[in-house]
PDB file of N, CA and C in Angstrom:
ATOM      1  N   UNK A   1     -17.266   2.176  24.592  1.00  0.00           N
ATOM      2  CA  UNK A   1     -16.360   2.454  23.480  1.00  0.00           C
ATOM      3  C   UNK A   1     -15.882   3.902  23.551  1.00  0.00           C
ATOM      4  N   UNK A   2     -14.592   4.097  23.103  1.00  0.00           N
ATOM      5  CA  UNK A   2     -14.079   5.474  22.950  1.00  0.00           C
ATOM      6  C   UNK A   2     -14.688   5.993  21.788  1.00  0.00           C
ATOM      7  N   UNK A   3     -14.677   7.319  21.489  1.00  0.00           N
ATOM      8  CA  UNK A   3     -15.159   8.647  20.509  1.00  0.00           C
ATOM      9  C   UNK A   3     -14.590   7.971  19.322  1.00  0.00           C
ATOM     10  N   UNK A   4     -13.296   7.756  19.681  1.00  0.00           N
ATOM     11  CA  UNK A   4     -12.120   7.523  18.531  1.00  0.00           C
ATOM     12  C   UNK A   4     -12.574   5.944  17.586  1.00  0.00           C
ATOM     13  N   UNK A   5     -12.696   5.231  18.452  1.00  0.00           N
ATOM     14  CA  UNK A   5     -13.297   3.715  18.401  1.00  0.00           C
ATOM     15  C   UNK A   5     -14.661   3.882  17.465  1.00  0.00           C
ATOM     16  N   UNK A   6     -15.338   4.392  17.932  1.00  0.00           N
ATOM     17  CA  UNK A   6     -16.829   5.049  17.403  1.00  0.00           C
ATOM     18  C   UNK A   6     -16.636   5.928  15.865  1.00  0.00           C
ATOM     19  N   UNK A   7     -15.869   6.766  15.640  1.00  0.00           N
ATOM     20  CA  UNK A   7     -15.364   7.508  14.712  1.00  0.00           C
ATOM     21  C   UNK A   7     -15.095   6.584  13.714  1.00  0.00           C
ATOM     22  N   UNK A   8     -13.974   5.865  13.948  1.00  0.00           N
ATOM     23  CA  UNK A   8     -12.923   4.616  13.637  1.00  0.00           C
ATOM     24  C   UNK A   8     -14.401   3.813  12.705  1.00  0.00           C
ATOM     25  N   UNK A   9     -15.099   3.357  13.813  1.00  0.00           N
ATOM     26  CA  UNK A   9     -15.947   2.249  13.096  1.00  0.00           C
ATOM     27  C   UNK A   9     -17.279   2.691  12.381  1.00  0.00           C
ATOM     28  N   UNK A  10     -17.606   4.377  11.808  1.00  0.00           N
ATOM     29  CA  UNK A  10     -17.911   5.078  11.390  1.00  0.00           C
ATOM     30  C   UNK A  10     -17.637   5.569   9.758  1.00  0.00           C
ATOM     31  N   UNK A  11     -16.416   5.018  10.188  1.00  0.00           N
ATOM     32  CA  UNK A  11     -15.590   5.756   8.869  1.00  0.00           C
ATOM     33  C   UNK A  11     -15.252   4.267   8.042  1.00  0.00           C
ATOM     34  N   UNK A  12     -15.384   2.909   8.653  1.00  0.00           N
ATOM     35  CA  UNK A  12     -15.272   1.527   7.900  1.00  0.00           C
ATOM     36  C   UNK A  12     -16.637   1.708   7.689  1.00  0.00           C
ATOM     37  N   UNK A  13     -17.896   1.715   7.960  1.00  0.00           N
ATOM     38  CA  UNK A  13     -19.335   1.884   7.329  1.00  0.00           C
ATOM     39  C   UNK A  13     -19.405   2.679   6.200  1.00  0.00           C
ATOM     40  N   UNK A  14     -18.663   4.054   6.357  1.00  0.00           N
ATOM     41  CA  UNK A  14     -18.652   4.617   5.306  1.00  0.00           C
ATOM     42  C   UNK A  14     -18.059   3.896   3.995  1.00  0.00           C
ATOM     43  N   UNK A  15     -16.579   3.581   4.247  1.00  0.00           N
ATOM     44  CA  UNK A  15     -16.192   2.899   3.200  1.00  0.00           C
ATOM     45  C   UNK A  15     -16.624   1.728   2.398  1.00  0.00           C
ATOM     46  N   UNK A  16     -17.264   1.250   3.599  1.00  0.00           N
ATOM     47  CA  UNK A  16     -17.505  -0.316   2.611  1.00  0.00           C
ATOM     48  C   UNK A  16     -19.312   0.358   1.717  1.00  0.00           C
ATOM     49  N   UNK A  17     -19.873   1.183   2.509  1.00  0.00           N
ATOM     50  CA  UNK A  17     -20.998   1.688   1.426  1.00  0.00           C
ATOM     51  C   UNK A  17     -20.536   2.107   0.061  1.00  0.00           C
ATOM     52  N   UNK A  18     -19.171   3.113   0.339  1.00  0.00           N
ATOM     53  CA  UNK A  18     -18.493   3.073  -1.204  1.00  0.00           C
ATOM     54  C   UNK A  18     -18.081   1.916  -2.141  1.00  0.00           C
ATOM     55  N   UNK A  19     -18.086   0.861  -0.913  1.00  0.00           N
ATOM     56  CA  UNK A  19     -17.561  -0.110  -2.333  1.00  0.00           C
ATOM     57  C   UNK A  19     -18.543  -1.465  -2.960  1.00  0.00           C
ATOM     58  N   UNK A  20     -19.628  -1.368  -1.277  1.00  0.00           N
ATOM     59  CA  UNK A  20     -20.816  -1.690  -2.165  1.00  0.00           C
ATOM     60  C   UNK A  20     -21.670  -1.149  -2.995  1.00  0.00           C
ATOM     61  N   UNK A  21     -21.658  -0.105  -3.275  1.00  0.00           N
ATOM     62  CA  UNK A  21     -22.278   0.678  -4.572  1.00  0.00           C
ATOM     63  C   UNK A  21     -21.366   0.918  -5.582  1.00  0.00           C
ATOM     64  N   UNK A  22     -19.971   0.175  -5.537  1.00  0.00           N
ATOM     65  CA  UNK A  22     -19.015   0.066  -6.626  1.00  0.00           C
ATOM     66  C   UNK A  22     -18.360   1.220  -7.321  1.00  0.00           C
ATOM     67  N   UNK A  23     -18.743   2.713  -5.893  1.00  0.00           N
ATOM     68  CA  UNK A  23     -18.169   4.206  -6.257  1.00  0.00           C
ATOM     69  C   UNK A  23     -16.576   4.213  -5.853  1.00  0.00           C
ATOM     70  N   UNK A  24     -15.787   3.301  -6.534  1.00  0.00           N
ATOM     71  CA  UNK A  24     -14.571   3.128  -6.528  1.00  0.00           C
ATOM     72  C   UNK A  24     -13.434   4.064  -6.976  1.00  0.00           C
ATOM     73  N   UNK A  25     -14.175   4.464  -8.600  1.00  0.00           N
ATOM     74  CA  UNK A  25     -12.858   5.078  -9.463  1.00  0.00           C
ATOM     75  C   UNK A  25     -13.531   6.926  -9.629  1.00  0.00           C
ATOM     76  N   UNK A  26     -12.799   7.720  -9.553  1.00  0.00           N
ATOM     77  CA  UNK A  26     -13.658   8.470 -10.283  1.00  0.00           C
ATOM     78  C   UNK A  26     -14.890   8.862 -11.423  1.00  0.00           C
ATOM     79  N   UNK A  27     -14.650   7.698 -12.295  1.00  0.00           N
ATOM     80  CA  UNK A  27     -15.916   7.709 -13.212  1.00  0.00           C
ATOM     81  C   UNK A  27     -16.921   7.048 -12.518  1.00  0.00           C
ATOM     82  N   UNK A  28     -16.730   6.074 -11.491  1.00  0.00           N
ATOM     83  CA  UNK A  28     -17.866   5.270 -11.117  1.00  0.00           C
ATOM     84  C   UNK A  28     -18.576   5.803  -9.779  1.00  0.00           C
ATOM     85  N   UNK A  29     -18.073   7.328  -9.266  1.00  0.00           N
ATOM     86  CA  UNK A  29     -18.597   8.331  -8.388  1.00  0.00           C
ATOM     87  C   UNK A  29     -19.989   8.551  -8.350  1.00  0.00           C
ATOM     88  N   UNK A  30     -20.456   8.581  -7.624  1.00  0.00           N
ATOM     89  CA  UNK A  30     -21.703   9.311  -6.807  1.00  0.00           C
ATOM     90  C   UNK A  30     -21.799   9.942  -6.253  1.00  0.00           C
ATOM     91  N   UNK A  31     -23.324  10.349  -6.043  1.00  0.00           N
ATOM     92  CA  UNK A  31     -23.555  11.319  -5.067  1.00  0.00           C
ATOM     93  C   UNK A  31     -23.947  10.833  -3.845  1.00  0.00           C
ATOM     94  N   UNK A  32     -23.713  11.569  -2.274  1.00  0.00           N
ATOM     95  CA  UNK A  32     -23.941  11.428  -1.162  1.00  0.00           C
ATOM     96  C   UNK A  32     -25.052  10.887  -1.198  1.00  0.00           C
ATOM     97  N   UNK A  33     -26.387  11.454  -1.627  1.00  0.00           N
ATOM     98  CA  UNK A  33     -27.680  11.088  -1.454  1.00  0.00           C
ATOM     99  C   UNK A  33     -27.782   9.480  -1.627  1.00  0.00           C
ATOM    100  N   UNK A  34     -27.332   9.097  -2.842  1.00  0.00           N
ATOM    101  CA  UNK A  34     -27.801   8.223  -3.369  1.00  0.00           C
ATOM    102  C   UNK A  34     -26.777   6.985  -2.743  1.00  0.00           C
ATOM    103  N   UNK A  35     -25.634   7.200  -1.757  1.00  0.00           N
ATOM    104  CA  UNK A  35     -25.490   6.264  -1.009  1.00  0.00           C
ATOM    105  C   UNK A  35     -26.092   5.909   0.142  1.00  0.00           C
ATOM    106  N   UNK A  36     -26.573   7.165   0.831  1.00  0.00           N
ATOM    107  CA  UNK A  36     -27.049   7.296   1.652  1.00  0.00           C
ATOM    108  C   UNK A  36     -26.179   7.660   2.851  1.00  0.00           C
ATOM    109  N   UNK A  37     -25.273   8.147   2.544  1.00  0.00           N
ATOM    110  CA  UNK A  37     -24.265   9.127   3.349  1.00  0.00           C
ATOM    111  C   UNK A  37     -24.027  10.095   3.640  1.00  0.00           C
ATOM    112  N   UNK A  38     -24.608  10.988   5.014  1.00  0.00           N
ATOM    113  CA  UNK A  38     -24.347  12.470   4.913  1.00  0.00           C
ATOM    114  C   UNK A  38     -22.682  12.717   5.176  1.00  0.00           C
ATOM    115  N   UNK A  39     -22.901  14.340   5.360  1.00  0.00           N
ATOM    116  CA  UNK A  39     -21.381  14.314   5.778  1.00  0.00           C
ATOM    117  C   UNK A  39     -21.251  14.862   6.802  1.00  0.00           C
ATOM    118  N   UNK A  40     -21.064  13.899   7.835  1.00  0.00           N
ATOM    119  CA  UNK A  40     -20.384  13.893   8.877  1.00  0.00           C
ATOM    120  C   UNK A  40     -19.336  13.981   9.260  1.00  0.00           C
ATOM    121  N   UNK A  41     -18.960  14.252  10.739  1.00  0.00           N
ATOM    122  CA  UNK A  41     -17.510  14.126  10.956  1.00  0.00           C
ATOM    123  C   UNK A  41     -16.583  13.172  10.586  1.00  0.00           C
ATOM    124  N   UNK A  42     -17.096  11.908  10.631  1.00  0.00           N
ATOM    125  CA  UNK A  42     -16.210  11.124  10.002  1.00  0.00           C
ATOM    126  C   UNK A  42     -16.155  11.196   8.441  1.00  0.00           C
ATOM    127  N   UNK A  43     -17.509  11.248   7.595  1.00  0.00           N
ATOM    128  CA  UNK A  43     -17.013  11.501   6.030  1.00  0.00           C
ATOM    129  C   UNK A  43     -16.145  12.744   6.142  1.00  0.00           C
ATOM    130  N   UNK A  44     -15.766  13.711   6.633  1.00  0.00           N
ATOM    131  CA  UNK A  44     -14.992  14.886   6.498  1.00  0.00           C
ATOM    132  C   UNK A  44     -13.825  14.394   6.617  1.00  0.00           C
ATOM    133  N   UNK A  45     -12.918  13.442   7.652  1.00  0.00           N
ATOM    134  CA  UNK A  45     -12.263  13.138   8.284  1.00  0.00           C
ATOM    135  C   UNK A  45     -11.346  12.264   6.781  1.00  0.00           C
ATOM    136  N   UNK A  46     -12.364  11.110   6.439  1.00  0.00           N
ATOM    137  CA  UNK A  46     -12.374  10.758   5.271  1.00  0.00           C
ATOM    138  C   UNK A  46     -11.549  11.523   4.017  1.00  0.00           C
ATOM    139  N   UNK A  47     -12.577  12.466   3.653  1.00  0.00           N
ATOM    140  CA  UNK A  47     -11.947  13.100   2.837  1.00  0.00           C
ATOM    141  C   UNK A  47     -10.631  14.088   2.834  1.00  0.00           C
ATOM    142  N   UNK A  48     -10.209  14.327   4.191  1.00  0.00           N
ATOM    143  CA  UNK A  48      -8.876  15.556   4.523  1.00  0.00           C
ATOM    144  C   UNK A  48      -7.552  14.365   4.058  1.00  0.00           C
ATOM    145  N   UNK A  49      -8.165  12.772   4.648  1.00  0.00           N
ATOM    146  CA  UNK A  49      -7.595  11.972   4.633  1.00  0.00           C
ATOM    147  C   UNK A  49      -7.134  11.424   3.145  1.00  0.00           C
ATOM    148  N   UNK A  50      -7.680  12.113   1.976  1.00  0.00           N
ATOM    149  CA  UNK A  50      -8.106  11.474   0.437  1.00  0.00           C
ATOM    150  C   UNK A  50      -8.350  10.516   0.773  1.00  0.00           C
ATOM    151  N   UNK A  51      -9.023   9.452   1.316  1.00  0.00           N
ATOM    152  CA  UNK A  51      -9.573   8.618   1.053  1.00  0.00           C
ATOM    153  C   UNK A  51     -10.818   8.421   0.403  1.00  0.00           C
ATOM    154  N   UNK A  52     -11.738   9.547   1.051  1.00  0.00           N
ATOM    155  CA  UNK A  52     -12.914   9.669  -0.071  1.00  0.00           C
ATOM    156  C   UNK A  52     -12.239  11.070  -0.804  1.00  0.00           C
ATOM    157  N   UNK A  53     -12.883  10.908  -2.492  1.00  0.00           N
ATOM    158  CA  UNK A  53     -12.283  12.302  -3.156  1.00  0.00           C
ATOM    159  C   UNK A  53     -13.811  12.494  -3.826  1.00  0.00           C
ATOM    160  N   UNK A  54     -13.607  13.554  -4.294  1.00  0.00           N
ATOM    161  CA  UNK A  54     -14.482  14.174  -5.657  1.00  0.00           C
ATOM    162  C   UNK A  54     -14.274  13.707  -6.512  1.00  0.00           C
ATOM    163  N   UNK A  55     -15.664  13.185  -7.394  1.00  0.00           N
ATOM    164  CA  UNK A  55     -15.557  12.374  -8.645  1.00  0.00           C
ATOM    165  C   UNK A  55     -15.549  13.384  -9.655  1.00  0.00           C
ATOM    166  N   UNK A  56     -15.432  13.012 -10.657  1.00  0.00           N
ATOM    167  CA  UNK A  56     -15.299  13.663 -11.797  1.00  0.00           C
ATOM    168  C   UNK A  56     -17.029  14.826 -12.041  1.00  0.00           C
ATOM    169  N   UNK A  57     -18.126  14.456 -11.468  1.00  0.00           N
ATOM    170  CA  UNK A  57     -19.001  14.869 -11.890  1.00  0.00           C
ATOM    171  C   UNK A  57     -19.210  16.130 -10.330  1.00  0.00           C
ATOM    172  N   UNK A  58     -19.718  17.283 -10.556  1.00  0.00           N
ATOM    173  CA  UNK A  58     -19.729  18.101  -8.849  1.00  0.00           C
ATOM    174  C   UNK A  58     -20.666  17.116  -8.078  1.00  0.00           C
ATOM    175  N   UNK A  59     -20.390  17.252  -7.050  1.00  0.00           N
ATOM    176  CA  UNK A  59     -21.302  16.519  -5.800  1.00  0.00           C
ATOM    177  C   UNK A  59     -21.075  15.337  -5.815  1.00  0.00           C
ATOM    178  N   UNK A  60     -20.427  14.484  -6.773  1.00  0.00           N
ATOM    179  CA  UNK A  60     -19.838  12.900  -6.252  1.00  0.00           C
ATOM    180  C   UNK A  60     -18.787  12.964  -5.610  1.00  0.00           C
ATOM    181  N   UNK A  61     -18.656  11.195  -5.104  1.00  0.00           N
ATOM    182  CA  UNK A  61     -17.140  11.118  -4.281  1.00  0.00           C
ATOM    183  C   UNK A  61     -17.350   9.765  -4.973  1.00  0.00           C
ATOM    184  N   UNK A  62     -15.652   9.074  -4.416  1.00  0.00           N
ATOM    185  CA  UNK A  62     -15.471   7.802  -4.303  1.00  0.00           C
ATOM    186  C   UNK A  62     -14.891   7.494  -3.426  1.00  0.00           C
ATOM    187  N   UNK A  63     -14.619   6.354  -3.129  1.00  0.00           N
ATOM    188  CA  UNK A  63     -13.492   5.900  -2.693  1.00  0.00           C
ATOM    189  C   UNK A  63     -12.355   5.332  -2.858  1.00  0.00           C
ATOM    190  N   UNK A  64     -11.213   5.972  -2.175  1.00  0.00           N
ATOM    191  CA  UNK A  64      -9.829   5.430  -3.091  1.00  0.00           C
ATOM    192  C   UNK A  64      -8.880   4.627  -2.123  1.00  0.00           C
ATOM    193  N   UNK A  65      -9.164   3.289  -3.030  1.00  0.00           N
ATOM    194  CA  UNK A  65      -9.055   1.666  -1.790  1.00  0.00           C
ATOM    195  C   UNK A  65      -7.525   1.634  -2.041  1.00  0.00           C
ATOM    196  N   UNK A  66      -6.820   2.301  -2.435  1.00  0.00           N
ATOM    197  CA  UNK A  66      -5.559   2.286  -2.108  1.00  0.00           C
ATOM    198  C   UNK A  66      -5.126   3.104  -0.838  1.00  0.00           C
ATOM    199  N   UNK A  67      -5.635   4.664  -0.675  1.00  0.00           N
ATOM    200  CA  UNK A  67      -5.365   5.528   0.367  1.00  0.00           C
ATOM    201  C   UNK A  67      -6.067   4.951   1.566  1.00  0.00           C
ATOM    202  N   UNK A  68      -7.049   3.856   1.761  1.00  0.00           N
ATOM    203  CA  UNK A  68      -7.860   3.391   3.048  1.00  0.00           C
ATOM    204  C   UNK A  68      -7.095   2.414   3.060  1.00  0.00           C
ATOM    205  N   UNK A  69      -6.357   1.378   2.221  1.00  0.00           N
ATOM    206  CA  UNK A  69      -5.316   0.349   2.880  1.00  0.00           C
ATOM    207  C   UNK A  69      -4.398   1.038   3.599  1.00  0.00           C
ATOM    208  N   UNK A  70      -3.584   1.959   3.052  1.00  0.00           N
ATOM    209  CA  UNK A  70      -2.178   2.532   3.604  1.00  0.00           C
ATOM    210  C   UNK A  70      -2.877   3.491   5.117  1.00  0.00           C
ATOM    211  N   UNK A  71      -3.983   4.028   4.867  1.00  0.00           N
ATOM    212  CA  UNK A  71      -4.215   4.448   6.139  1.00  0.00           C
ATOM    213  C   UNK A  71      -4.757   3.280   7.343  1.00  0.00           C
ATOM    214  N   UNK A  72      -5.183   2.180   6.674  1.00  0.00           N
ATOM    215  CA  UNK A  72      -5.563   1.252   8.002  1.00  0.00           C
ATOM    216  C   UNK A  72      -4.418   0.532   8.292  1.00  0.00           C
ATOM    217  N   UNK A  73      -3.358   0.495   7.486  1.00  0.00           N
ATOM    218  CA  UNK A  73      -1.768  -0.057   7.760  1.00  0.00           C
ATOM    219  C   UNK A  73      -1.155   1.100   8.750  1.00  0.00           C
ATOM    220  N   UNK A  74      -1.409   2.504   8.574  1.00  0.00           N
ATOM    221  CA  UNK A  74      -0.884   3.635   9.080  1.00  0.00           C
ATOM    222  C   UNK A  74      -1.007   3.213  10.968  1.00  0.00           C
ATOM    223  N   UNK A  75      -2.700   2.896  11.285  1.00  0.00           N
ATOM    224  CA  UNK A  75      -3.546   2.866  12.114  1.00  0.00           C
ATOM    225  C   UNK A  75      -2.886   1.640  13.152  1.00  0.00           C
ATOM    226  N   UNK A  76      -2.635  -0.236  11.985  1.00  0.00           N
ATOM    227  CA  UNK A  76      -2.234  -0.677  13.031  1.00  0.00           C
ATOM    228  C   UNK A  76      -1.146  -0.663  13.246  1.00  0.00           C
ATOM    229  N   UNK A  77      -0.293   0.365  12.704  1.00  0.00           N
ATOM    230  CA  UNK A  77       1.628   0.643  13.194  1.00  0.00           C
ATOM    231  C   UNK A  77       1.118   1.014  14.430  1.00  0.00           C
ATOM    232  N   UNK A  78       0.421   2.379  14.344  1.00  0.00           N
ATOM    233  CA  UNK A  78       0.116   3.206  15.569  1.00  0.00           C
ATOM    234  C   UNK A  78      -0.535   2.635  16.657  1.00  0.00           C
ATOM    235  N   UNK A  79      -1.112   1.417  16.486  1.00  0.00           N
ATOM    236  CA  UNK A  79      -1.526   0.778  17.663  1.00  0.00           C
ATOM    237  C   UNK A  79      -0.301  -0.438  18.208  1.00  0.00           C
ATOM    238  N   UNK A  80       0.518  -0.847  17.683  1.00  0.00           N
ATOM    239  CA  UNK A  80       1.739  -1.839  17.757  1.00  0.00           C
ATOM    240  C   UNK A  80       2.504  -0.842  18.754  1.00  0.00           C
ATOM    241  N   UNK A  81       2.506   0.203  18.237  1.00  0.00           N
ATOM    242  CA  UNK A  81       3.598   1.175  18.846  1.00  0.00           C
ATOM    243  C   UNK A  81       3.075   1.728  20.402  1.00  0.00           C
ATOM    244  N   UNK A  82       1.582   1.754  20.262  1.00  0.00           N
ATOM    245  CA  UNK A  82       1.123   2.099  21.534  1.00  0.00           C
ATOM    246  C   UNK A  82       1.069   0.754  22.578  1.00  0.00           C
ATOM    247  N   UNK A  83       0.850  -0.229  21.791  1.00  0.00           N
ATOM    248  CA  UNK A  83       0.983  -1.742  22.784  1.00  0.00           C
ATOM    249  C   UNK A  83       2.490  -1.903  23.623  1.00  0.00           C
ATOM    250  N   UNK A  84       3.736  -1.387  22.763  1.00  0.00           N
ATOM    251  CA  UNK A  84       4.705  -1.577  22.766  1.00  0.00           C
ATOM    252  C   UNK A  84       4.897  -0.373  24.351  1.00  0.00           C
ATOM    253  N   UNK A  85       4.816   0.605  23.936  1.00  0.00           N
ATOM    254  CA  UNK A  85       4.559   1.738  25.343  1.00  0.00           C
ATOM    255  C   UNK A  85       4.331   1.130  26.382  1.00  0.00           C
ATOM    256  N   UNK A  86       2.592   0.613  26.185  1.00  0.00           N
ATOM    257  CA  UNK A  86       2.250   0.298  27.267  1.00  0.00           C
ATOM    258  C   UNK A  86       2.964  -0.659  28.296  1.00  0.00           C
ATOM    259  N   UNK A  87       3.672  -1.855  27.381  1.00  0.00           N
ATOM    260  CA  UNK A  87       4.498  -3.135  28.007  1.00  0.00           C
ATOM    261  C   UNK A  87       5.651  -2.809  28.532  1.00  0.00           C
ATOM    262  N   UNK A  88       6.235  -1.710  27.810  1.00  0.00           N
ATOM    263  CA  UNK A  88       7.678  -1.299  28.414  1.00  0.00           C
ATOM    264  C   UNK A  88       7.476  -0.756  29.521  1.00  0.00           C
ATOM    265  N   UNK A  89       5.890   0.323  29.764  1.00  0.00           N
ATOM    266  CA  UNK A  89       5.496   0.894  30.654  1.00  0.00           C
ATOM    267  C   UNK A  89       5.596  -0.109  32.303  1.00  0.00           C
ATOM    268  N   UNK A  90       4.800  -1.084  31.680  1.00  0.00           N
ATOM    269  CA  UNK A  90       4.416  -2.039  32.256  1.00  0.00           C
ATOM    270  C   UNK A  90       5.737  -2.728  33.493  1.00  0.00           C
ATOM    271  N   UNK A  91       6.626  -2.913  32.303  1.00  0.00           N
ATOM    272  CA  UNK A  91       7.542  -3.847  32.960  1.00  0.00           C
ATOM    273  C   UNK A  91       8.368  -2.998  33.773  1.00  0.00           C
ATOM    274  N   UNK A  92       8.678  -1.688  33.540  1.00  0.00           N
ATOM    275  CA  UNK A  92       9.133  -0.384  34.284  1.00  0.00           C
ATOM    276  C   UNK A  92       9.093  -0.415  35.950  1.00  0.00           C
ATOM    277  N   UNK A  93       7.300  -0.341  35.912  1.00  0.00           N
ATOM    278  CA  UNK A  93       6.655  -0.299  36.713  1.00  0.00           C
ATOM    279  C   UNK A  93       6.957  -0.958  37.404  1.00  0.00           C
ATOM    280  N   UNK A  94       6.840  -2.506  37.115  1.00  0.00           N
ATOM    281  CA  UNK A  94       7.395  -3.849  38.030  1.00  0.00           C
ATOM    282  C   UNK A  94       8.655  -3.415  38.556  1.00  0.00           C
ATOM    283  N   UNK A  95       9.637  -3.690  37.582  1.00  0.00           N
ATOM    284  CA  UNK A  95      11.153  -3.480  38.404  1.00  0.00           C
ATOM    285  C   UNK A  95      10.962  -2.591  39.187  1.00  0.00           C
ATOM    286  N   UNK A  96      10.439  -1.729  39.026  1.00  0.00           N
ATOM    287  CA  UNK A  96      10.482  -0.387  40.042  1.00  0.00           C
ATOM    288  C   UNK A  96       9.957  -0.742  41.011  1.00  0.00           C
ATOM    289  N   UNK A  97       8.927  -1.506  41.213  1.00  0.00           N
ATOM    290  CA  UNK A  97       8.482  -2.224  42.655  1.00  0.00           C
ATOM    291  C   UNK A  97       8.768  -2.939  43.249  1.00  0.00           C
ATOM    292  N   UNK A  98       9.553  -3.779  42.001  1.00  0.00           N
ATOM    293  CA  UNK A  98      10.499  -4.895  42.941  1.00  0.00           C
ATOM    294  C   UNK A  98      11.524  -4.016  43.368  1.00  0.00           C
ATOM    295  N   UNK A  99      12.218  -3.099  42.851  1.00  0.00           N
ATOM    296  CA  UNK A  99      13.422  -2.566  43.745  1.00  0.00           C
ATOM    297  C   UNK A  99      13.045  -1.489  45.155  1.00  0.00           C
ATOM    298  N   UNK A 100      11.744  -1.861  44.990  1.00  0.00           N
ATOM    299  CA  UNK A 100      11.149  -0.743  46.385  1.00  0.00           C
ATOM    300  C   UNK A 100      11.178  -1.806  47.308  1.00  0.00           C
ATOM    301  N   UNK A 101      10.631  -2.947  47.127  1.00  0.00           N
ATOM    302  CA  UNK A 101      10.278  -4.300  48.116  1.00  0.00           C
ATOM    303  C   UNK A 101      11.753  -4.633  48.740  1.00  0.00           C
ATOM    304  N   UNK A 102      12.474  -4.775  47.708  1.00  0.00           N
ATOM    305  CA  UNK A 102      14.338  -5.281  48.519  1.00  0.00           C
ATOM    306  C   UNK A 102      14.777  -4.581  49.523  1.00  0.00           C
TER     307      UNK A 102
END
């Protein structure tokens, strides 16, 4: 697996711990400890991202399941777009070999 891949599936563990402990809204925030989440590179990543924020109380977060949809929508544009590269890449390549072979 890539760093990114690893990161990636780092940062869905994180989230779904936020939403199985139901630290959704700001009032319903917690603290790190008590999810059992340090902060790591990916919770950091998280939060630059607002997806996790500061709850209303110091030292909680939540999670905000609107900013993790639009960023995992963000994620598979950016992978459509890289598939799309690769195929155009792809087919490039071919013609270009078929016009070496003639």
């Amino acid at each position: 697996m890539t760093a990114a891949a690893v990161i990636a599936r780092r940062e869905r563990h994180i989230v779904e711990v936020f939403v199985r402990h139901h630290a959704t809204t700001a009032d319903t925030s917690r603290p790190l400890g008590a999810l059992g989440v340090d902060e790591s590179l990916p919770f950091h990543r998280l939060v630059r991202m607002a997806v996790i924020r500061p709850g209303r109380d110091p030292g909680t977060y939540y999670v905000d399941e609107m900013s993790w949809t639009a960023e995992r929508a963000r994620r598979k544009r950016m992978m459509v777009v890289l598939l799309v590269i690769v195929v155009i890449g792809l087919i490039g390549s071919l013609l270009a070999t078929r016009a070496v072979v003639r």
